[in-house]
PDB file of N, CA and C in Angstrom:
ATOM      1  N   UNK A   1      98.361  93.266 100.246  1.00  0.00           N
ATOM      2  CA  UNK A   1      97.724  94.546 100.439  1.00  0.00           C
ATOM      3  C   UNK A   1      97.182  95.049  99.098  1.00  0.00           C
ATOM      4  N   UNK A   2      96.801  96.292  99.187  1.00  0.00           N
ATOM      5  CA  UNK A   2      95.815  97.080  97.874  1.00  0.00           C
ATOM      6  C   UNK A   2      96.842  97.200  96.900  1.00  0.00           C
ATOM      7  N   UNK A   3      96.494  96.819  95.222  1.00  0.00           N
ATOM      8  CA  UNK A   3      97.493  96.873  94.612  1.00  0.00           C
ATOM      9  C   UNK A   3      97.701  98.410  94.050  1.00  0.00           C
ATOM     10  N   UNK A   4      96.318  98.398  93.917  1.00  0.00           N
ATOM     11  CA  UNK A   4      95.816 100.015  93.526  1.00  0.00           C
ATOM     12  C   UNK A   4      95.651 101.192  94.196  1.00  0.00           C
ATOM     13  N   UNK A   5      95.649 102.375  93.910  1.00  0.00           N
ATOM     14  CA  UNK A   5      95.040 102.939  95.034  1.00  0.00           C
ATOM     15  C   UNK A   5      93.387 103.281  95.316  1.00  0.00           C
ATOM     16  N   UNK A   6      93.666 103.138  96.829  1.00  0.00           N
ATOM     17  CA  UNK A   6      92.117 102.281  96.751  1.00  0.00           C
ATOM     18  C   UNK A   6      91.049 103.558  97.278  1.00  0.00           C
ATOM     19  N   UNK A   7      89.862 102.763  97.088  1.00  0.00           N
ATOM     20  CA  UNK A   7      88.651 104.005  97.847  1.00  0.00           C
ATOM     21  C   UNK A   7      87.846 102.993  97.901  1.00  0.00           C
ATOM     22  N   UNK A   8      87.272 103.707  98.862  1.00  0.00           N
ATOM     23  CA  UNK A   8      85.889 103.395  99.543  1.00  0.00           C
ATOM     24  C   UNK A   8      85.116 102.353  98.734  1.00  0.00           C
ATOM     25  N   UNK A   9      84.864 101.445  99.213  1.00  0.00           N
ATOM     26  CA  UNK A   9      83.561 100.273  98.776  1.00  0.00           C
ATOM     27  C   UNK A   9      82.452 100.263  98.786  1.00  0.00           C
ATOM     28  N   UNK A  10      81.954 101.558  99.458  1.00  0.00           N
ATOM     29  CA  UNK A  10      80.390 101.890  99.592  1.00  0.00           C
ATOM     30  C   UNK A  10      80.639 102.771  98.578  1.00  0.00           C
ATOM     31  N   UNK A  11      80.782 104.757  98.565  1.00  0.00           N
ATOM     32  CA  UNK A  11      81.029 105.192  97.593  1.00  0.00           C
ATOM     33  C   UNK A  11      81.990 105.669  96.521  1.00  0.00           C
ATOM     34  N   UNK A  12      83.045 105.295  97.026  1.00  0.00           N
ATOM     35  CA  UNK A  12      84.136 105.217  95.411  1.00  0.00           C
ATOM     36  C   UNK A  12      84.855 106.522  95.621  1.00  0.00           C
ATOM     37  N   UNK A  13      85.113 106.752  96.842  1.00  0.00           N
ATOM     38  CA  UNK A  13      85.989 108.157  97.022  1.00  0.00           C
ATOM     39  C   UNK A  13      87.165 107.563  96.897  1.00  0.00           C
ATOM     40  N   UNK A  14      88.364 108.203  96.243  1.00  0.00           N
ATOM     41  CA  UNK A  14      89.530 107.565  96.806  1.00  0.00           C
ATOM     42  C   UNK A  14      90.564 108.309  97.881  1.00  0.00           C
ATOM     43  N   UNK A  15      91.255 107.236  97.819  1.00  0.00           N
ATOM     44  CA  UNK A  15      92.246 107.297  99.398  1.00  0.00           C
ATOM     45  C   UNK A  15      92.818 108.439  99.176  1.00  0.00           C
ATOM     46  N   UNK A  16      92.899 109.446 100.016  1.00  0.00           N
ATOM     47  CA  UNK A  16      94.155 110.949 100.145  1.00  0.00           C
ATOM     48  C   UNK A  16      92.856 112.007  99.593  1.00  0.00           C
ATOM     49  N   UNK A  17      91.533 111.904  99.148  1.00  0.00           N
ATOM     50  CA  UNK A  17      91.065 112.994  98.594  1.00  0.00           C
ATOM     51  C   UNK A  17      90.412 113.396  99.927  1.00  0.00           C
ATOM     52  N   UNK A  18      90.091 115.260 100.015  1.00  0.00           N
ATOM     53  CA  UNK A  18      89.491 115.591 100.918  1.00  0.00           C
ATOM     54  C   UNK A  18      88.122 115.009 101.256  1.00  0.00           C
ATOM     55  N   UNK A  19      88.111 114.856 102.582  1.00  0.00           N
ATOM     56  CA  UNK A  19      86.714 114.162 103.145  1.00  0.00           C
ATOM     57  C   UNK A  19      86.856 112.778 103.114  1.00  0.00           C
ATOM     58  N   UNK A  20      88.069 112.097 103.109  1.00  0.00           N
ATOM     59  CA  UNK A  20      88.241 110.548 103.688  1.00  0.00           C
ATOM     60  C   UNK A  20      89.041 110.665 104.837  1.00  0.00           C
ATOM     61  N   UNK A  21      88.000 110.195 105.930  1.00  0.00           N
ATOM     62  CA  UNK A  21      88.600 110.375 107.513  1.00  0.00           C
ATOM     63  C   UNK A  21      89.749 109.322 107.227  1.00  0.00           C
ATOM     64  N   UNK A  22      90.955 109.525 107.813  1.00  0.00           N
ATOM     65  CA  UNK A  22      92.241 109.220 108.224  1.00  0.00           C
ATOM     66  C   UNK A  22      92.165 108.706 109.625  1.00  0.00           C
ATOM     67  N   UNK A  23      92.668 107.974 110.740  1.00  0.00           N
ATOM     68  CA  UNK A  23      92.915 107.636 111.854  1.00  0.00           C
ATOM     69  C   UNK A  23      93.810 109.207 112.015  1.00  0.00           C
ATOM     70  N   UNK A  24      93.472 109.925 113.004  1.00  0.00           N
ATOM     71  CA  UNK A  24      94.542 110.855 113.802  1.00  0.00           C
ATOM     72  C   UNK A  24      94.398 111.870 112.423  1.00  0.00           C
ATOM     73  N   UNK A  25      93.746 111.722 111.864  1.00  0.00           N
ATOM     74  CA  UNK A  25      93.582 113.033 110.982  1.00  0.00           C
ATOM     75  C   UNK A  25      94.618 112.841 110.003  1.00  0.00           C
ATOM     76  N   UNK A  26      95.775 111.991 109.911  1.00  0.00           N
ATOM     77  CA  UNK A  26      96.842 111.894 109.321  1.00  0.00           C
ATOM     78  C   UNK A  26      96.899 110.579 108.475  1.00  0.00           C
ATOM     79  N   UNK A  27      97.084 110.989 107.366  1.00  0.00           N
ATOM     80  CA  UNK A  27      96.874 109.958 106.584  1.00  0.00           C
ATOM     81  C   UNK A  27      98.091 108.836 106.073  1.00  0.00           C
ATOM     82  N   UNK A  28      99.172 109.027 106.613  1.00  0.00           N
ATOM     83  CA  UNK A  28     100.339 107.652 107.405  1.00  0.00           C
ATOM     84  C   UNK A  28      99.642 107.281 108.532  1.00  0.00           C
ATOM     85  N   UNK A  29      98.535 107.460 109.090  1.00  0.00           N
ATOM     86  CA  UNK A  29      97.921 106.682 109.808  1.00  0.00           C
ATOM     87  C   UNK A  29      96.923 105.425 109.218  1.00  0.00           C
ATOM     88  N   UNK A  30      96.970 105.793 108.080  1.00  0.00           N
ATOM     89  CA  UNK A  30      95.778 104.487 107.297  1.00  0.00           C
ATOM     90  C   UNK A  30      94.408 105.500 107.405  1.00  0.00           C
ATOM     91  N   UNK A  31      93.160 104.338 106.845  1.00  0.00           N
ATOM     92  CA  UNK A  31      91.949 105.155 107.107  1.00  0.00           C
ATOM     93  C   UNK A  31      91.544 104.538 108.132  1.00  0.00           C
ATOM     94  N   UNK A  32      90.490 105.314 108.922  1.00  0.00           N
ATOM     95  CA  UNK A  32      89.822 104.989 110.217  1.00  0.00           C
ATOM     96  C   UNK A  32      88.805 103.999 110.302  1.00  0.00           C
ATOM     97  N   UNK A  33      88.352 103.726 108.925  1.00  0.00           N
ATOM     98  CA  UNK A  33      87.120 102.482 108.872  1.00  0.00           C
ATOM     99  C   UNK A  33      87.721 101.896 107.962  1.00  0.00           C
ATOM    100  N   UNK A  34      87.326 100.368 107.767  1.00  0.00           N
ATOM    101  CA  UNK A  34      87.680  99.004 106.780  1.00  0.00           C
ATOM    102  C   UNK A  34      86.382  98.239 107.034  1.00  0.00           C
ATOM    103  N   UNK A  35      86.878  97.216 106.662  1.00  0.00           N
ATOM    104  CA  UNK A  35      86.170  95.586 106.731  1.00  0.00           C
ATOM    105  C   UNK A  35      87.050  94.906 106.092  1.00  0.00           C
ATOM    106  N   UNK A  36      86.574  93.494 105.721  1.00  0.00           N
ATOM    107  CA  UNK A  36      87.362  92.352 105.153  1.00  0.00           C
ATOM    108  C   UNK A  36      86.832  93.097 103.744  1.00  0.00           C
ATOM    109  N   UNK A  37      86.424  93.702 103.553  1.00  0.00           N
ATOM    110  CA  UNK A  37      85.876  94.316 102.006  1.00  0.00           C
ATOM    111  C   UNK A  37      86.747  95.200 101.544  1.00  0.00           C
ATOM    112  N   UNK A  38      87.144  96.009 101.999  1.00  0.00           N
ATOM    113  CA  UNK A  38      88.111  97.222 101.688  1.00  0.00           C
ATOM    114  C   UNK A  38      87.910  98.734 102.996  1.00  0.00           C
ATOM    115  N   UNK A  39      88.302  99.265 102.272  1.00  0.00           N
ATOM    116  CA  UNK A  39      88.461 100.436 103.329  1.00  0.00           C
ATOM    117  C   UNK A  39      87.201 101.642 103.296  1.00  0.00           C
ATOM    118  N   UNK A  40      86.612 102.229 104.330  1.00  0.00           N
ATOM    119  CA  UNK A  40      85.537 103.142 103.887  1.00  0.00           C
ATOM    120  C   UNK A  40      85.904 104.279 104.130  1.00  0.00           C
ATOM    121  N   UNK A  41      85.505 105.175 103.548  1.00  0.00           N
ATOM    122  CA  UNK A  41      85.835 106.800 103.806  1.00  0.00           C
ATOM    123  C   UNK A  41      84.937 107.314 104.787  1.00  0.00           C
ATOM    124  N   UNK A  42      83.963 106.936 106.132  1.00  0.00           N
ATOM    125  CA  UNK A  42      83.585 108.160 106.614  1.00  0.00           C
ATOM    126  C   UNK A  42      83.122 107.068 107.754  1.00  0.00           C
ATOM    127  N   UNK A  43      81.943 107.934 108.824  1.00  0.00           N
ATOM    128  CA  UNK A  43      81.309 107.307 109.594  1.00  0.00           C
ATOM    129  C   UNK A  43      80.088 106.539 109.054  1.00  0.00           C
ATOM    130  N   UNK A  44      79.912 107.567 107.968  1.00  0.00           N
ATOM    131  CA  UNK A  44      78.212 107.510 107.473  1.00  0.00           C
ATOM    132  C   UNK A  44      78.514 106.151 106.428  1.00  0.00           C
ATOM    133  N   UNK A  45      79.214 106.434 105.143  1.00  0.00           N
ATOM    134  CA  UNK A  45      79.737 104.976 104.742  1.00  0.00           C
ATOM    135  C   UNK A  45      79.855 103.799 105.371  1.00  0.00           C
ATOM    136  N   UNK A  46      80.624 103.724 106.588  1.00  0.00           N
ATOM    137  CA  UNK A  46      81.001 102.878 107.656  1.00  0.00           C
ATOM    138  C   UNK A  46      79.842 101.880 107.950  1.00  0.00           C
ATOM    139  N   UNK A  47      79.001 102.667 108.582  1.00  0.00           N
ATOM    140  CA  UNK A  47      77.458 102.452 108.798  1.00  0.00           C
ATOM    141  C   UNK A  47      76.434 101.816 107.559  1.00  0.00           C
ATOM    142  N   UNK A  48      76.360 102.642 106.815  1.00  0.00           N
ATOM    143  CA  UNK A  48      76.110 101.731 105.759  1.00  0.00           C
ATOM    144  C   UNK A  48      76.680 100.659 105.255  1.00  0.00           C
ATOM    145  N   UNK A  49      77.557 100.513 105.339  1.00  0.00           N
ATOM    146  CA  UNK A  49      78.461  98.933 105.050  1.00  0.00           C
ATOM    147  C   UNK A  49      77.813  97.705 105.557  1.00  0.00           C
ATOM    148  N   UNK A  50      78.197  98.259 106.827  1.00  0.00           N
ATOM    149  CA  UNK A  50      78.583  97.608 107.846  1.00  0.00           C
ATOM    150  C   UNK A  50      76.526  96.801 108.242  1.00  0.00           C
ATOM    151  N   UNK A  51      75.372  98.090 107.877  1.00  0.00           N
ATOM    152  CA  UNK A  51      73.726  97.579 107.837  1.00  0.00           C
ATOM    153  C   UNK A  51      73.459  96.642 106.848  1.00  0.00           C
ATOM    154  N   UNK A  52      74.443  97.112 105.669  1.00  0.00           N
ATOM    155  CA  UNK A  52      74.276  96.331 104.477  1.00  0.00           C
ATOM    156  C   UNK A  52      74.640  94.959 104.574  1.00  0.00           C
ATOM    157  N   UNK A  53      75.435  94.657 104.920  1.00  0.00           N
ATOM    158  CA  UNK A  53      76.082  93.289 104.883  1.00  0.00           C
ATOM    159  C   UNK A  53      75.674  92.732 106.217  1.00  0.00           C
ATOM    160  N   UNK A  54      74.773  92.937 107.379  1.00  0.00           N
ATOM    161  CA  UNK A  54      74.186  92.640 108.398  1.00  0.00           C
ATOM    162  C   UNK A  54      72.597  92.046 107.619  1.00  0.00           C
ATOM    163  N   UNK A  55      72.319  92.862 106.833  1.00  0.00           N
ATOM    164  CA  UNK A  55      71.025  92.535 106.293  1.00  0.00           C
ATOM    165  C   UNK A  55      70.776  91.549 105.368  1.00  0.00           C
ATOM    166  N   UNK A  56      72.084  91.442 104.176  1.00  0.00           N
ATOM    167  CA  UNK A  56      72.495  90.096 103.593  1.00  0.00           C
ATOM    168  C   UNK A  56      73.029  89.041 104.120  1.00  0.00           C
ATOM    169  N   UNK A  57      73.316  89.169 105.294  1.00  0.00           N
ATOM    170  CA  UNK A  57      74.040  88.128 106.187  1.00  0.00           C
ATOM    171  C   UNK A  57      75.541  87.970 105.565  1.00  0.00           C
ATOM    172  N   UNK A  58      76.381  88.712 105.200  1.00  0.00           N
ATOM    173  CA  UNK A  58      77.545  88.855 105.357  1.00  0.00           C
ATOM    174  C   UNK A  58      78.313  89.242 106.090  1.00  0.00           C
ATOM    175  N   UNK A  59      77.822  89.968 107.155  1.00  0.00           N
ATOM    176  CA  UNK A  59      78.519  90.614 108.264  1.00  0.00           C
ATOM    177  C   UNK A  59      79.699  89.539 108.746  1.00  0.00           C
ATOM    178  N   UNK A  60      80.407  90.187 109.027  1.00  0.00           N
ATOM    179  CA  UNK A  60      82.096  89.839 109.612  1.00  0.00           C
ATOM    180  C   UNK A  60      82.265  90.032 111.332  1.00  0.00           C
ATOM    181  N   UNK A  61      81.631  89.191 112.130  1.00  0.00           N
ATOM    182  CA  UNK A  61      81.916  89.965 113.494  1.00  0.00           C
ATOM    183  C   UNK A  61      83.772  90.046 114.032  1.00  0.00           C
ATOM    184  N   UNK A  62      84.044  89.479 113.626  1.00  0.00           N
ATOM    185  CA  UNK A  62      85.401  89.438 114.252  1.00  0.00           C
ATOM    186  C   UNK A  62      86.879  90.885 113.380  1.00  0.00           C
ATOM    187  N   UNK A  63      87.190  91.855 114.156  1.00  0.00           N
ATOM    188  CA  UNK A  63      87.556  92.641 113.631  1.00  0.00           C
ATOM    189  C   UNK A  63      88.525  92.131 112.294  1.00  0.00           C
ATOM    190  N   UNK A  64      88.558  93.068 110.665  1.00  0.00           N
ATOM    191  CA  UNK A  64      89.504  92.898 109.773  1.00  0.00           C
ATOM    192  C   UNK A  64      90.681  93.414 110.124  1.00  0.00           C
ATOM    193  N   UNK A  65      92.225  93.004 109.199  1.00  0.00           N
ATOM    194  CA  UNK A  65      93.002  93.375 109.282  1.00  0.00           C
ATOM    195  C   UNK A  65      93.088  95.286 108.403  1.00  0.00           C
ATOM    196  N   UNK A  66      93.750  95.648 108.906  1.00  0.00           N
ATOM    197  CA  UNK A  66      93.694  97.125 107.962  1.00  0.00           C
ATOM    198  C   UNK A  66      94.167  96.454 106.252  1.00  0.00           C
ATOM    199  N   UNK A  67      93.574  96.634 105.167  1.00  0.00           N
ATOM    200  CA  UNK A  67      94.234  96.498 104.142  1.00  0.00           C
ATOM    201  C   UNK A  67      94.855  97.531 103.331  1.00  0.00           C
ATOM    202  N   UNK A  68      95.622  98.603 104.138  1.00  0.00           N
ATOM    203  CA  UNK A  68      96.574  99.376 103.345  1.00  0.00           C
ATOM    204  C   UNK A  68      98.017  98.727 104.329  1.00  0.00           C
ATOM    205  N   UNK A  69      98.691  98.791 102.977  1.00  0.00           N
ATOM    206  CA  UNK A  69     100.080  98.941 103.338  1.00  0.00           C
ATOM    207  C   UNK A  69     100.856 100.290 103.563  1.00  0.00           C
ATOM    208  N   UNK A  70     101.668 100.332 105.022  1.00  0.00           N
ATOM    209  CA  UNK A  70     102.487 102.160 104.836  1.00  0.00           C
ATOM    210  C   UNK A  70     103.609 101.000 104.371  1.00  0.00           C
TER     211      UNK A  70
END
């Protein structure tokens, strides 16, 4: 798992600061978006990731594992 504490791979928010969606709003829930890349903070990030690496041909179809550890 993350050795660090981690943020977002699109823009560099990190994990626990206001405005990184959580699963269930609660953040012992993990965050609500990932990839095999790391974890993203939002919908809009998400989306961008997710066009970006569709357009380089990196896209991942098969769901990632969450990479935070509780």
């Amino acid at each position: 798992m993350l050795a660090r504490t981690p943020s977002c791979v699109e823009c560099g928010l990190a994990w626990g600061r206001p405005g990184f969606a959580c699963h269930g709003d609660d953040p012992s829930h993990g965050p609500s978006y990932w990839s095999d890349q790391g974890i993203l903070c939002s919908v809009g990030c998400a989306t961008n990731h997710f066009d970006k690496r569709r357009a380089d041909g990196t896209f991942v179809p098969v769901p990632a594992d969450c990479p935070v550890e509780f």
